[in-house]
Protein backbone atom coordinates (compact mmCIF):
# COMPACT_ATOMS: atom_id res chain seq x y z
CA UNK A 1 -10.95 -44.27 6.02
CA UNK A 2 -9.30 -42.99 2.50
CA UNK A 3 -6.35 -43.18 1.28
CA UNK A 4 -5.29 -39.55 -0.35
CA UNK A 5 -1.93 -38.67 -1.90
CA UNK A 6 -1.22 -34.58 -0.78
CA UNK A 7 1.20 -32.94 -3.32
CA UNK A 8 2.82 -29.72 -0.65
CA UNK A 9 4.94 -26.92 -2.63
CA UNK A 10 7.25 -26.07 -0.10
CA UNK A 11 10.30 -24.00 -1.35
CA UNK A 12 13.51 -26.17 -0.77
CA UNK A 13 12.13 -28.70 1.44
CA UNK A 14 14.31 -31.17 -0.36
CA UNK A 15 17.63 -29.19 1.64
CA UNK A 16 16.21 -29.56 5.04
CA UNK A 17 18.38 -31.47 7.62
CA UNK A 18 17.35 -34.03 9.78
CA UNK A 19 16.40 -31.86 12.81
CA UNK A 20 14.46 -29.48 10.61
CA UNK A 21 12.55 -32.75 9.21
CA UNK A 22 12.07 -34.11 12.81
CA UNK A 23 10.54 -30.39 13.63
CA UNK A 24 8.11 -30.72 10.69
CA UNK A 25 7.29 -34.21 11.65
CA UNK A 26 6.39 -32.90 15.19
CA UNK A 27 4.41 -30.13 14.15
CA UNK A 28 2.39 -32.33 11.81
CA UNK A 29 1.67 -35.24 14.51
CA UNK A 30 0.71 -31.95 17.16
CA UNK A 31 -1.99 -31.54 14.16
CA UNK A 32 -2.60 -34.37 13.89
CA UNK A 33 -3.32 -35.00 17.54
CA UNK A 34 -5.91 -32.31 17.29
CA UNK A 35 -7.90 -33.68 14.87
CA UNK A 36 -8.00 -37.27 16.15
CA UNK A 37 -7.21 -40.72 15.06
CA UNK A 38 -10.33 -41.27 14.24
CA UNK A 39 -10.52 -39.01 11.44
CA UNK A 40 -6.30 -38.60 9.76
CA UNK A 41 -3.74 -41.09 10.26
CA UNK A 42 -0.24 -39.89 8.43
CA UNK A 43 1.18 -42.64 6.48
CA UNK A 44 4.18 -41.59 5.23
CA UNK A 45 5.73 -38.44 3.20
CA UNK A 46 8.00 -38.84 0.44
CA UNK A 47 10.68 -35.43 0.42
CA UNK A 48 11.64 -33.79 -3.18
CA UNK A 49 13.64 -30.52 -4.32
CA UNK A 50 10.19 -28.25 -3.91
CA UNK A 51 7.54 -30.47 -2.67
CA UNK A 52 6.38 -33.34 -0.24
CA UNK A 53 4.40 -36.38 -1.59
CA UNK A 54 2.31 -37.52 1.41
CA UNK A 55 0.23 -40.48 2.39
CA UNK A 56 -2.61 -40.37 4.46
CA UNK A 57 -5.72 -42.11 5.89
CA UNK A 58 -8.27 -39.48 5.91
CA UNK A 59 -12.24 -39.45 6.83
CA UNK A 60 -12.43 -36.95 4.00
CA UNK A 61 -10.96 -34.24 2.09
CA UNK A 62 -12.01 -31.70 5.26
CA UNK A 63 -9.63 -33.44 7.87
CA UNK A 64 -6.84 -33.23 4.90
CA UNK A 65 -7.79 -29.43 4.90
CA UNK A 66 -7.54 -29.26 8.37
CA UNK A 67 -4.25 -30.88 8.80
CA UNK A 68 -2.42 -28.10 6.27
CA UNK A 69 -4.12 -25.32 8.30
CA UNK A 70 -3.35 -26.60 11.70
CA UNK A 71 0.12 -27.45 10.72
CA UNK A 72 0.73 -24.74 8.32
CA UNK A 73 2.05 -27.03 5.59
CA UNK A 74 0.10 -26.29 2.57
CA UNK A 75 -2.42 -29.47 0.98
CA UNK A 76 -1.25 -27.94 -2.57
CA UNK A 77 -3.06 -31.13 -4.52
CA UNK A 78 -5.20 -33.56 -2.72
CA UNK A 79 -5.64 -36.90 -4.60
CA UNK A 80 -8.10 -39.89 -3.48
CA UNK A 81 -6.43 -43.21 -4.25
CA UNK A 82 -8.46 -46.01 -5.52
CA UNK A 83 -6.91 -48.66 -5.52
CA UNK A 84 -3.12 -49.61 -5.95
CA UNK A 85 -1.16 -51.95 -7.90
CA UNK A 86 2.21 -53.58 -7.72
CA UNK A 87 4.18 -55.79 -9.84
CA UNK A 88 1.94 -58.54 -8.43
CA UNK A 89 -1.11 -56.87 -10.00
CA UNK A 90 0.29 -59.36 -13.20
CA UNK A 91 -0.58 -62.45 -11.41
């Protein structure tokens, strides 16, 4: 699978409290139930003022596309990563 960074504009996500984050992660692991392993794994989601920076493991751009319409979260931006480097990287 690829890795894909999805940029979500979602008005003050960054105020939500923990329950209303654990609702949004259920909703988005009912999705992606529905879709199957085999095709979107969530990686992890990083929470700002407006907008969610999330990681996933995708067969392709469709099963990102799918995800935001089955959850209802929108896939604003969706960004392939190709590869990744660290501090390391110098080495």
């Amino acid at each position: 699978m690829k890795k894909y960074i999805i940029e979500r504009d979602i008005p003050e996500v960054g105020k939500l409290d923990a329950d209303q984050l654990s609702g949004a992660a259920a909703t988005s692991n009912d999705a992606l139930c529905k879709i199957g392993a085999d095709n979107i794994q969530w990686v992890e989601s990083y929470v700002a003022d407006d907008k969610t920076f999330c990681v996933y493991l995708a067969k392709d751009e469709d099963a990102i596309r799918k995800h935001a319409e089955l959850s209802g979260f929108p896939a604003t931006k969706i960004t392939e990563v190709k590869t990744m480097i660290d501090p390391s990287t110098e080495k």
